[in-house]
PDB file of N, CA and C in Angstrom:
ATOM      1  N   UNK A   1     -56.882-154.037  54.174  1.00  0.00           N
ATOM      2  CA  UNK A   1     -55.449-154.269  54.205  1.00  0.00           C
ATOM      3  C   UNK A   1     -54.833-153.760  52.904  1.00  0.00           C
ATOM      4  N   UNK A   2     -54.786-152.606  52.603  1.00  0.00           N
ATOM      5  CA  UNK A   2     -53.831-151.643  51.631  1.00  0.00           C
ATOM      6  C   UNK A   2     -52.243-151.999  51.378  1.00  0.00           C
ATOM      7  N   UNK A   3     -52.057-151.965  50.589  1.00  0.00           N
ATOM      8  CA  UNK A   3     -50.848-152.518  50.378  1.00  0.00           C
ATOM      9  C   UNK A   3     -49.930-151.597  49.482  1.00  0.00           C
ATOM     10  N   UNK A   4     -48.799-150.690  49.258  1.00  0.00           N
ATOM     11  CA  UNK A   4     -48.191-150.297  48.371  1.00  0.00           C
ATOM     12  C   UNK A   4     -47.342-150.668  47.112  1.00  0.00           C
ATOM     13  N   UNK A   5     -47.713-150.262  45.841  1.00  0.00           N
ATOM     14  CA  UNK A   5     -47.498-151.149  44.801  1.00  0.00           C
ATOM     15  C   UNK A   5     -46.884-150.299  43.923  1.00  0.00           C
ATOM     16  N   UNK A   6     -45.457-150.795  42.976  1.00  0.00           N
ATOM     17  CA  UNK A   6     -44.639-149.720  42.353  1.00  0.00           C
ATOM     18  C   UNK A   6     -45.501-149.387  41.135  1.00  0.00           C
ATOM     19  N   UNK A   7     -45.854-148.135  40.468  1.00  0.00           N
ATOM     20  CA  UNK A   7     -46.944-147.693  39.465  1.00  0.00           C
ATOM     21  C   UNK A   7     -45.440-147.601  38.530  1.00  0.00           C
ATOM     22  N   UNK A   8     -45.806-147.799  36.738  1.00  0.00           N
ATOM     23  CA  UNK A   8     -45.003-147.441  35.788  1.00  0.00           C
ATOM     24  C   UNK A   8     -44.223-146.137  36.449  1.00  0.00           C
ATOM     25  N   UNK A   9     -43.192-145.598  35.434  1.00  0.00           N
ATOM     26  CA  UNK A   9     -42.367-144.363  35.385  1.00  0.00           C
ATOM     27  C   UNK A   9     -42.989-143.389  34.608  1.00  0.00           C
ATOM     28  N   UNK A  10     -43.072-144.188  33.364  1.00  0.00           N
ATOM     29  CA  UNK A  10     -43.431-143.348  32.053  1.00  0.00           C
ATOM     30  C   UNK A  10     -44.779-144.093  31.950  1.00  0.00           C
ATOM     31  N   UNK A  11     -45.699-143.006  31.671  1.00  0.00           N
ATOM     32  CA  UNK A  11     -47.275-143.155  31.856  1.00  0.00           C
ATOM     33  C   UNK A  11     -47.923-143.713  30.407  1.00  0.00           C
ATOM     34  N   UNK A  12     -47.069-144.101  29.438  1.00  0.00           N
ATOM     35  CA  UNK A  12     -47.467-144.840  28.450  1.00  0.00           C
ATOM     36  C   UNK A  12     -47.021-146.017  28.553  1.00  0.00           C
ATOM     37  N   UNK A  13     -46.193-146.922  29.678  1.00  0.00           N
ATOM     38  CA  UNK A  13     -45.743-147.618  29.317  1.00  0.00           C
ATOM     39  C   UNK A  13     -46.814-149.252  29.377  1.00  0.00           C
ATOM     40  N   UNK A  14     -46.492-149.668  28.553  1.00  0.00           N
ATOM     41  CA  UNK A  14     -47.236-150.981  28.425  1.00  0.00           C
ATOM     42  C   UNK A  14     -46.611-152.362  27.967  1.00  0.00           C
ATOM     43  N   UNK A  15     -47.129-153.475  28.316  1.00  0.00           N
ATOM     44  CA  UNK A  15     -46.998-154.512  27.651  1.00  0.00           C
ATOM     45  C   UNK A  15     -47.966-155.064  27.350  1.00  0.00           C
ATOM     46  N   UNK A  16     -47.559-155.713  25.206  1.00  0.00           N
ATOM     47  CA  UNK A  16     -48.619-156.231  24.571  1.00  0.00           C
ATOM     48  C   UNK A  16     -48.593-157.857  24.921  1.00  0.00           C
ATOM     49  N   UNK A  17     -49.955-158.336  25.156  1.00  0.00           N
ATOM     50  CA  UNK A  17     -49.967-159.817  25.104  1.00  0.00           C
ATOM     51  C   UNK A  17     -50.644-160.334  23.799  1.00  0.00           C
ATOM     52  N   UNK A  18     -50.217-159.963  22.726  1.00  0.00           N
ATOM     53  CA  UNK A  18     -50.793-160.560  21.897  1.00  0.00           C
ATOM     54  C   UNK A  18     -49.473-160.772  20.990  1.00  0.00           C
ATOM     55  N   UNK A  19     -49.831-161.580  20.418  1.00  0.00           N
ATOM     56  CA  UNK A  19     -48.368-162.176  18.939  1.00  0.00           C
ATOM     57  C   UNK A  19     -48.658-161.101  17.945  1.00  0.00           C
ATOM     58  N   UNK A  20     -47.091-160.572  17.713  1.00  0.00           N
ATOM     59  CA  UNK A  20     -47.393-159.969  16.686  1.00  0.00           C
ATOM     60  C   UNK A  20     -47.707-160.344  14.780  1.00  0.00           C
ATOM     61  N   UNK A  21     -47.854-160.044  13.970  1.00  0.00           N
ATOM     62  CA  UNK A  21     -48.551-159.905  12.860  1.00  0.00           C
ATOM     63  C   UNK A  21     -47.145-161.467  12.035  1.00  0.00           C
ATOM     64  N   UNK A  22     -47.535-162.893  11.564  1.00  0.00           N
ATOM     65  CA  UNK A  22     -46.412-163.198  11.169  1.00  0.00           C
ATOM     66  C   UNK A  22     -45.502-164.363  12.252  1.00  0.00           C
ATOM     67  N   UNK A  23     -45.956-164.052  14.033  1.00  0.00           N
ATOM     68  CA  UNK A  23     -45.239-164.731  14.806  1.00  0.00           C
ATOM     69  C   UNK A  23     -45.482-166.405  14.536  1.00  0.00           C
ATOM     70  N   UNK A  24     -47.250-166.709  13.836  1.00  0.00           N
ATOM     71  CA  UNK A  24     -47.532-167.752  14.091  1.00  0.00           C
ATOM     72  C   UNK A  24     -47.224-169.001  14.040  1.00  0.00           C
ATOM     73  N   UNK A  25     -47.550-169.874  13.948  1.00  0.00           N
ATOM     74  CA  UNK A  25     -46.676-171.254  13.593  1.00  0.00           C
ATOM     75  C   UNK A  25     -47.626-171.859  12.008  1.00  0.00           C
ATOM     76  N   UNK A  26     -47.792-171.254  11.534  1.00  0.00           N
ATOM     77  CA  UNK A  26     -48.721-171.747  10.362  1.00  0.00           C
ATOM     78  C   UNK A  26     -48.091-172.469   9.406  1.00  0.00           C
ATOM     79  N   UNK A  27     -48.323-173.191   9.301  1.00  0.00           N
ATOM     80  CA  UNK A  27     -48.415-174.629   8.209  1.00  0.00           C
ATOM     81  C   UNK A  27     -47.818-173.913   6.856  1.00  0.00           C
ATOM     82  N   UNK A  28     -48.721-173.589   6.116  1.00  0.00           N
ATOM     83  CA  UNK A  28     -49.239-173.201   4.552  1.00  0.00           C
ATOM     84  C   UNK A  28     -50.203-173.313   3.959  1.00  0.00           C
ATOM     85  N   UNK A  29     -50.200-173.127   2.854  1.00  0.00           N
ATOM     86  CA  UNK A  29     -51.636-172.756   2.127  1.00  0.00           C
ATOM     87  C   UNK A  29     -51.828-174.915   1.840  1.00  0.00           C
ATOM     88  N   UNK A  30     -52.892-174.531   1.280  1.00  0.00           N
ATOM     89  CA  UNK A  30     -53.609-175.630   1.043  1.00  0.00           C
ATOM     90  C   UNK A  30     -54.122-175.472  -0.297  1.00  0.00           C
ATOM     91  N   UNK A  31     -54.050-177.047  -1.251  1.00  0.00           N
ATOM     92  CA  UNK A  31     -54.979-176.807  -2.642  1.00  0.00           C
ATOM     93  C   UNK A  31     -56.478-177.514  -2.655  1.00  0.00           C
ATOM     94  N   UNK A  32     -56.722-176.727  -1.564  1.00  0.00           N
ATOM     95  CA  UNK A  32     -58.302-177.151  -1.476  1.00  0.00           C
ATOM     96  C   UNK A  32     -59.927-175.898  -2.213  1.00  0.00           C
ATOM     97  N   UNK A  33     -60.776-176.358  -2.760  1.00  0.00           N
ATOM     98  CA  UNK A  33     -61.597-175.422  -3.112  1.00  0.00           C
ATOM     99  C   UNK A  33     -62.118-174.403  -1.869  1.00  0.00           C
ATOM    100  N   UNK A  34     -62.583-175.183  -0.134  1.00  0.00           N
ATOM    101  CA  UNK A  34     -62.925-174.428   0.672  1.00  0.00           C
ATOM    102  C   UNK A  34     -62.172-174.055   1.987  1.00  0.00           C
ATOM    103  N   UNK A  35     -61.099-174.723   1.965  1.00  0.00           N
ATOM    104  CA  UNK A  35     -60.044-174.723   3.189  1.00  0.00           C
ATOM    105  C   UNK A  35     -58.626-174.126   2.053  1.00  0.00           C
ATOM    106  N   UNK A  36     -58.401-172.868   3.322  1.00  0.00           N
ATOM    107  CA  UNK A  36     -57.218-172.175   2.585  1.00  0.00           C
ATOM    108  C   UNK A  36     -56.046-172.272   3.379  1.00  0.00           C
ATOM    109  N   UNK A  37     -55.903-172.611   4.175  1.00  0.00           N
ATOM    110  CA  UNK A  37     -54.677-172.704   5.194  1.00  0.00           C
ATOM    111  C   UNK A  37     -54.906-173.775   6.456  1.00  0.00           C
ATOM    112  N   UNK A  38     -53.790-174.231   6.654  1.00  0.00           N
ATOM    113  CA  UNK A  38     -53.469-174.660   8.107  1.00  0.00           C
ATOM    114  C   UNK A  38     -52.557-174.355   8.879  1.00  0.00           C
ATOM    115  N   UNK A  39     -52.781-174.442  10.835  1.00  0.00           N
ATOM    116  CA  UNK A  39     -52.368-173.754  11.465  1.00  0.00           C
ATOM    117  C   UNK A  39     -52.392-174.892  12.996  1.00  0.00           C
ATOM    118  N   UNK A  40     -51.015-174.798  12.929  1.00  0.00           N
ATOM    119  CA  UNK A  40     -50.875-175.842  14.236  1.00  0.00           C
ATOM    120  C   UNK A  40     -51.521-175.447  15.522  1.00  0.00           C
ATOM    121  N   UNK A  41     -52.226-175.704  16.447  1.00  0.00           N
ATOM    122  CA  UNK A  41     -53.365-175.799  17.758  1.00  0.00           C
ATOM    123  C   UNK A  41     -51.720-175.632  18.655  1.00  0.00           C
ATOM    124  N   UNK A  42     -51.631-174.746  19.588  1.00  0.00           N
ATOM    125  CA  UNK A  42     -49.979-174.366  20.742  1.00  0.00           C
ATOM    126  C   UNK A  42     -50.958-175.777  21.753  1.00  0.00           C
ATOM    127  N   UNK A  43     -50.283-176.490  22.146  1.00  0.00           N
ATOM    128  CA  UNK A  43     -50.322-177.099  23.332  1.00  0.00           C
ATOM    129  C   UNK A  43     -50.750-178.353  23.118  1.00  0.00           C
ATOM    130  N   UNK A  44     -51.056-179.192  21.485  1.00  0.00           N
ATOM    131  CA  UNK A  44     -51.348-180.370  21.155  1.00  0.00           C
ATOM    132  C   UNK A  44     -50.818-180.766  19.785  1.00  0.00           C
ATOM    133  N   UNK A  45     -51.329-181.635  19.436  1.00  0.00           N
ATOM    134  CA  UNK A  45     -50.969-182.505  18.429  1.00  0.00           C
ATOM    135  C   UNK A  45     -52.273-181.876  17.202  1.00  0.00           C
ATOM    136  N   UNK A  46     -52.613-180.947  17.437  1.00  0.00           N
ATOM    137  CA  UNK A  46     -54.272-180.830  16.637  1.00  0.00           C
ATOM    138  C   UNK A  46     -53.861-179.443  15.476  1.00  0.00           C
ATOM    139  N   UNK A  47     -54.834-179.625  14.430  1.00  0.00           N
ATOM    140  CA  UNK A  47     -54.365-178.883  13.651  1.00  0.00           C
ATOM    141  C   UNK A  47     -55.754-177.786  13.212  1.00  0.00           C
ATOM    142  N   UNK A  48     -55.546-176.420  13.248  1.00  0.00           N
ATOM    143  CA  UNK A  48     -57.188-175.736  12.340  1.00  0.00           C
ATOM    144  C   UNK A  48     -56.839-175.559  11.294  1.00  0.00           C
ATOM    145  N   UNK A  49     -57.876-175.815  10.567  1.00  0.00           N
ATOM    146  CA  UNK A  49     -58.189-175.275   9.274  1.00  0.00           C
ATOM    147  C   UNK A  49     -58.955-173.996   8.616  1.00  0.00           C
ATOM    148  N   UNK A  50     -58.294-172.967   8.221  1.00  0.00           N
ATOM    149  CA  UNK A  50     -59.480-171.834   7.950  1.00  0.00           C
ATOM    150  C   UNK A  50     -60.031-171.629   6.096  1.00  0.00           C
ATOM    151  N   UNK A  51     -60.911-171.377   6.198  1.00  0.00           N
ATOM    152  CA  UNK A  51     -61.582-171.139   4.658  1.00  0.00           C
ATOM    153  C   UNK A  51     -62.012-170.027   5.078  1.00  0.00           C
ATOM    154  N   UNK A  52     -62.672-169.651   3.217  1.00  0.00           N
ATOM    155  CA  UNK A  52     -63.595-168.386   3.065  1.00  0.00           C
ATOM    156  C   UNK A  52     -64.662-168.829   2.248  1.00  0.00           C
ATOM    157  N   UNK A  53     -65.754-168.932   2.663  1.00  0.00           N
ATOM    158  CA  UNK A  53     -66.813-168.871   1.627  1.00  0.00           C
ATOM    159  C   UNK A  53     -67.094-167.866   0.542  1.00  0.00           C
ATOM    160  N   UNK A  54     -67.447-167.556  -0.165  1.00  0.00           N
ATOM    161  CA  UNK A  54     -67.721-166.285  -1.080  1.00  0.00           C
ATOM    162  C   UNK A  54     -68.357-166.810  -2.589  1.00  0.00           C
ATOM    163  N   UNK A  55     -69.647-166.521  -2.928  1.00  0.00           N
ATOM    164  CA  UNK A  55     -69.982-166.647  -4.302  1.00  0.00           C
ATOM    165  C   UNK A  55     -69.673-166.216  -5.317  1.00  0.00           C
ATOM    166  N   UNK A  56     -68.472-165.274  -5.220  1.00  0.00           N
ATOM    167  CA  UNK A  56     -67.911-165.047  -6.460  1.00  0.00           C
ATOM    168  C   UNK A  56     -66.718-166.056  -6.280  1.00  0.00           C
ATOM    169  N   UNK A  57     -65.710-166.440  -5.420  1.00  0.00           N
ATOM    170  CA  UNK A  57     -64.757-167.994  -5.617  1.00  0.00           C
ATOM    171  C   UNK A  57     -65.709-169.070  -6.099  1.00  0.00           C
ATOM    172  N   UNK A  58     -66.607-169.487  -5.277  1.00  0.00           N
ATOM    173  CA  UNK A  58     -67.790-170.691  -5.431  1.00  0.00           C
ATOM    174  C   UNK A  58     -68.990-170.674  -5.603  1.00  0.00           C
ATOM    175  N   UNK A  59     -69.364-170.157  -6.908  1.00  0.00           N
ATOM    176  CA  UNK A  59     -70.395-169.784  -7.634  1.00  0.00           C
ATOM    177  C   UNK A  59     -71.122-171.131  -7.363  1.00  0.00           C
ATOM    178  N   UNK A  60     -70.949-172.231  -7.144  1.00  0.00           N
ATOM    179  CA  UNK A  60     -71.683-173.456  -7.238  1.00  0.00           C
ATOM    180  C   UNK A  60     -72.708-172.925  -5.963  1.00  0.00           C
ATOM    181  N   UNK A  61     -71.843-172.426  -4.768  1.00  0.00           N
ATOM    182  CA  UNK A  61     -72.833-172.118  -3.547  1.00  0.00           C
ATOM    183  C   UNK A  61     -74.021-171.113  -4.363  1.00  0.00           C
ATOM    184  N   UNK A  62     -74.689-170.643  -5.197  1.00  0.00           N
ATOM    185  CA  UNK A  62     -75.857-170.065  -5.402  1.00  0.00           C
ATOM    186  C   UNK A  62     -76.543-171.098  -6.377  1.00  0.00           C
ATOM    187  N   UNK A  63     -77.126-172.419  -6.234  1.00  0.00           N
ATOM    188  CA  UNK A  63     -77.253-172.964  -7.229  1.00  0.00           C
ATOM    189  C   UNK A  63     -78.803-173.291  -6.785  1.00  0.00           C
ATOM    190  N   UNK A  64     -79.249-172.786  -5.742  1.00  0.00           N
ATOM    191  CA  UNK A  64     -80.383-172.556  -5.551  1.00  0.00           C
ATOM    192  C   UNK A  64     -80.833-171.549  -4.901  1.00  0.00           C
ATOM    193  N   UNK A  65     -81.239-170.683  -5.640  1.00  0.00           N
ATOM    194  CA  UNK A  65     -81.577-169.536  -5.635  1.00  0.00           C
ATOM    195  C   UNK A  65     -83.282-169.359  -6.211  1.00  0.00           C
ATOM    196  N   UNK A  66     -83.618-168.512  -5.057  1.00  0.00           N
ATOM    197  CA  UNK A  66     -85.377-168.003  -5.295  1.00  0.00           C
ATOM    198  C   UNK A  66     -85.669-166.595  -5.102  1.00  0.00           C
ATOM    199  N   UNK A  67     -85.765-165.743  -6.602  1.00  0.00           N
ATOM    200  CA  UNK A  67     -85.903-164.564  -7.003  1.00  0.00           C
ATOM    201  C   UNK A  67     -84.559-163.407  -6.315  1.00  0.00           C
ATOM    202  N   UNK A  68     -83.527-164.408  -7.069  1.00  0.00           N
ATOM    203  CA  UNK A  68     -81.997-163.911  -6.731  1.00  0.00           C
ATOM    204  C   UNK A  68     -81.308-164.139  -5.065  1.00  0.00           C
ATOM    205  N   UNK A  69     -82.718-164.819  -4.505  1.00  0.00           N
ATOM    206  CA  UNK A  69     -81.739-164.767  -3.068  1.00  0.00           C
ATOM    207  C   UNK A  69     -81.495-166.171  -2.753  1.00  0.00           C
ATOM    208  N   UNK A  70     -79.997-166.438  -2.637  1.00  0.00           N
ATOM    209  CA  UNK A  70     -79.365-168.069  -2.457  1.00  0.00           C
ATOM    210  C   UNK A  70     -80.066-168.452  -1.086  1.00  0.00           C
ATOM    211  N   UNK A  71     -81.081-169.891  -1.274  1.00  0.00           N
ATOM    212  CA  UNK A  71     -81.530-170.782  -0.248  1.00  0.00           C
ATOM    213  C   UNK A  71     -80.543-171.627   0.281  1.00  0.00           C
ATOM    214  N   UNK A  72     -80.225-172.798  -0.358  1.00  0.00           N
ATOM    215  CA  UNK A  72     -79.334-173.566  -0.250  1.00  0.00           C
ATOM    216  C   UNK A  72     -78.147-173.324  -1.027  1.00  0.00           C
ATOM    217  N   UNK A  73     -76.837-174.328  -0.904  1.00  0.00           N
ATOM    218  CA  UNK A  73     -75.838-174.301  -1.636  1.00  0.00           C
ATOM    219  C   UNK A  73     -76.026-175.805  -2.448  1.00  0.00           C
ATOM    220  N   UNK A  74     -75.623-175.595  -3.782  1.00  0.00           N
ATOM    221  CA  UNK A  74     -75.819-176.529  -4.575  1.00  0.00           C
ATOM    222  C   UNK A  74     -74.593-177.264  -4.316  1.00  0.00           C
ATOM    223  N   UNK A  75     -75.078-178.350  -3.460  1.00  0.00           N
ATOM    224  CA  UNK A  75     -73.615-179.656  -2.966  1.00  0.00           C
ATOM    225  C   UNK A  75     -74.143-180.534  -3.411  1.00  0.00           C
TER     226      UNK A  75
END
């Protein structure tokens, strides 16, 4: 059962579903050592939190180290 369906005009045309760069609903920064921002959850009351790990910010994370390679993080 084939059905006929109207195709674009112009053969580039598209629509983006994604938010652009900036749309988000984000909170702000945070003065935390491992959480750098928060960012309101669309459809609840819930909130994320994002960090960055990195041993040059948190040199404490190589505080056990065996022949230069970090095992654990010194917490």
């Amino acid at each position: 059962t084939a059905r006929h369906v109207d195709l674009p005009t112009y053969a580039f045309q598209r629509q983006r579903y994604w938010l652009e760069s900036g749309t988000g609903t984000e909170r702000g920064t945070l003065d935390h050592p491992l959480l750098l921002s928060v960012t309101e959850v669309a459809g609840g009351e819930s909130v994320l939190f994002t960090g960055r790990l990195s041993l040059s910010a948190q040199p404490w994370l190589a505080d056990h180290a065996v022949n230069g390679t970090v095992i654990l993080p010194g917490a």
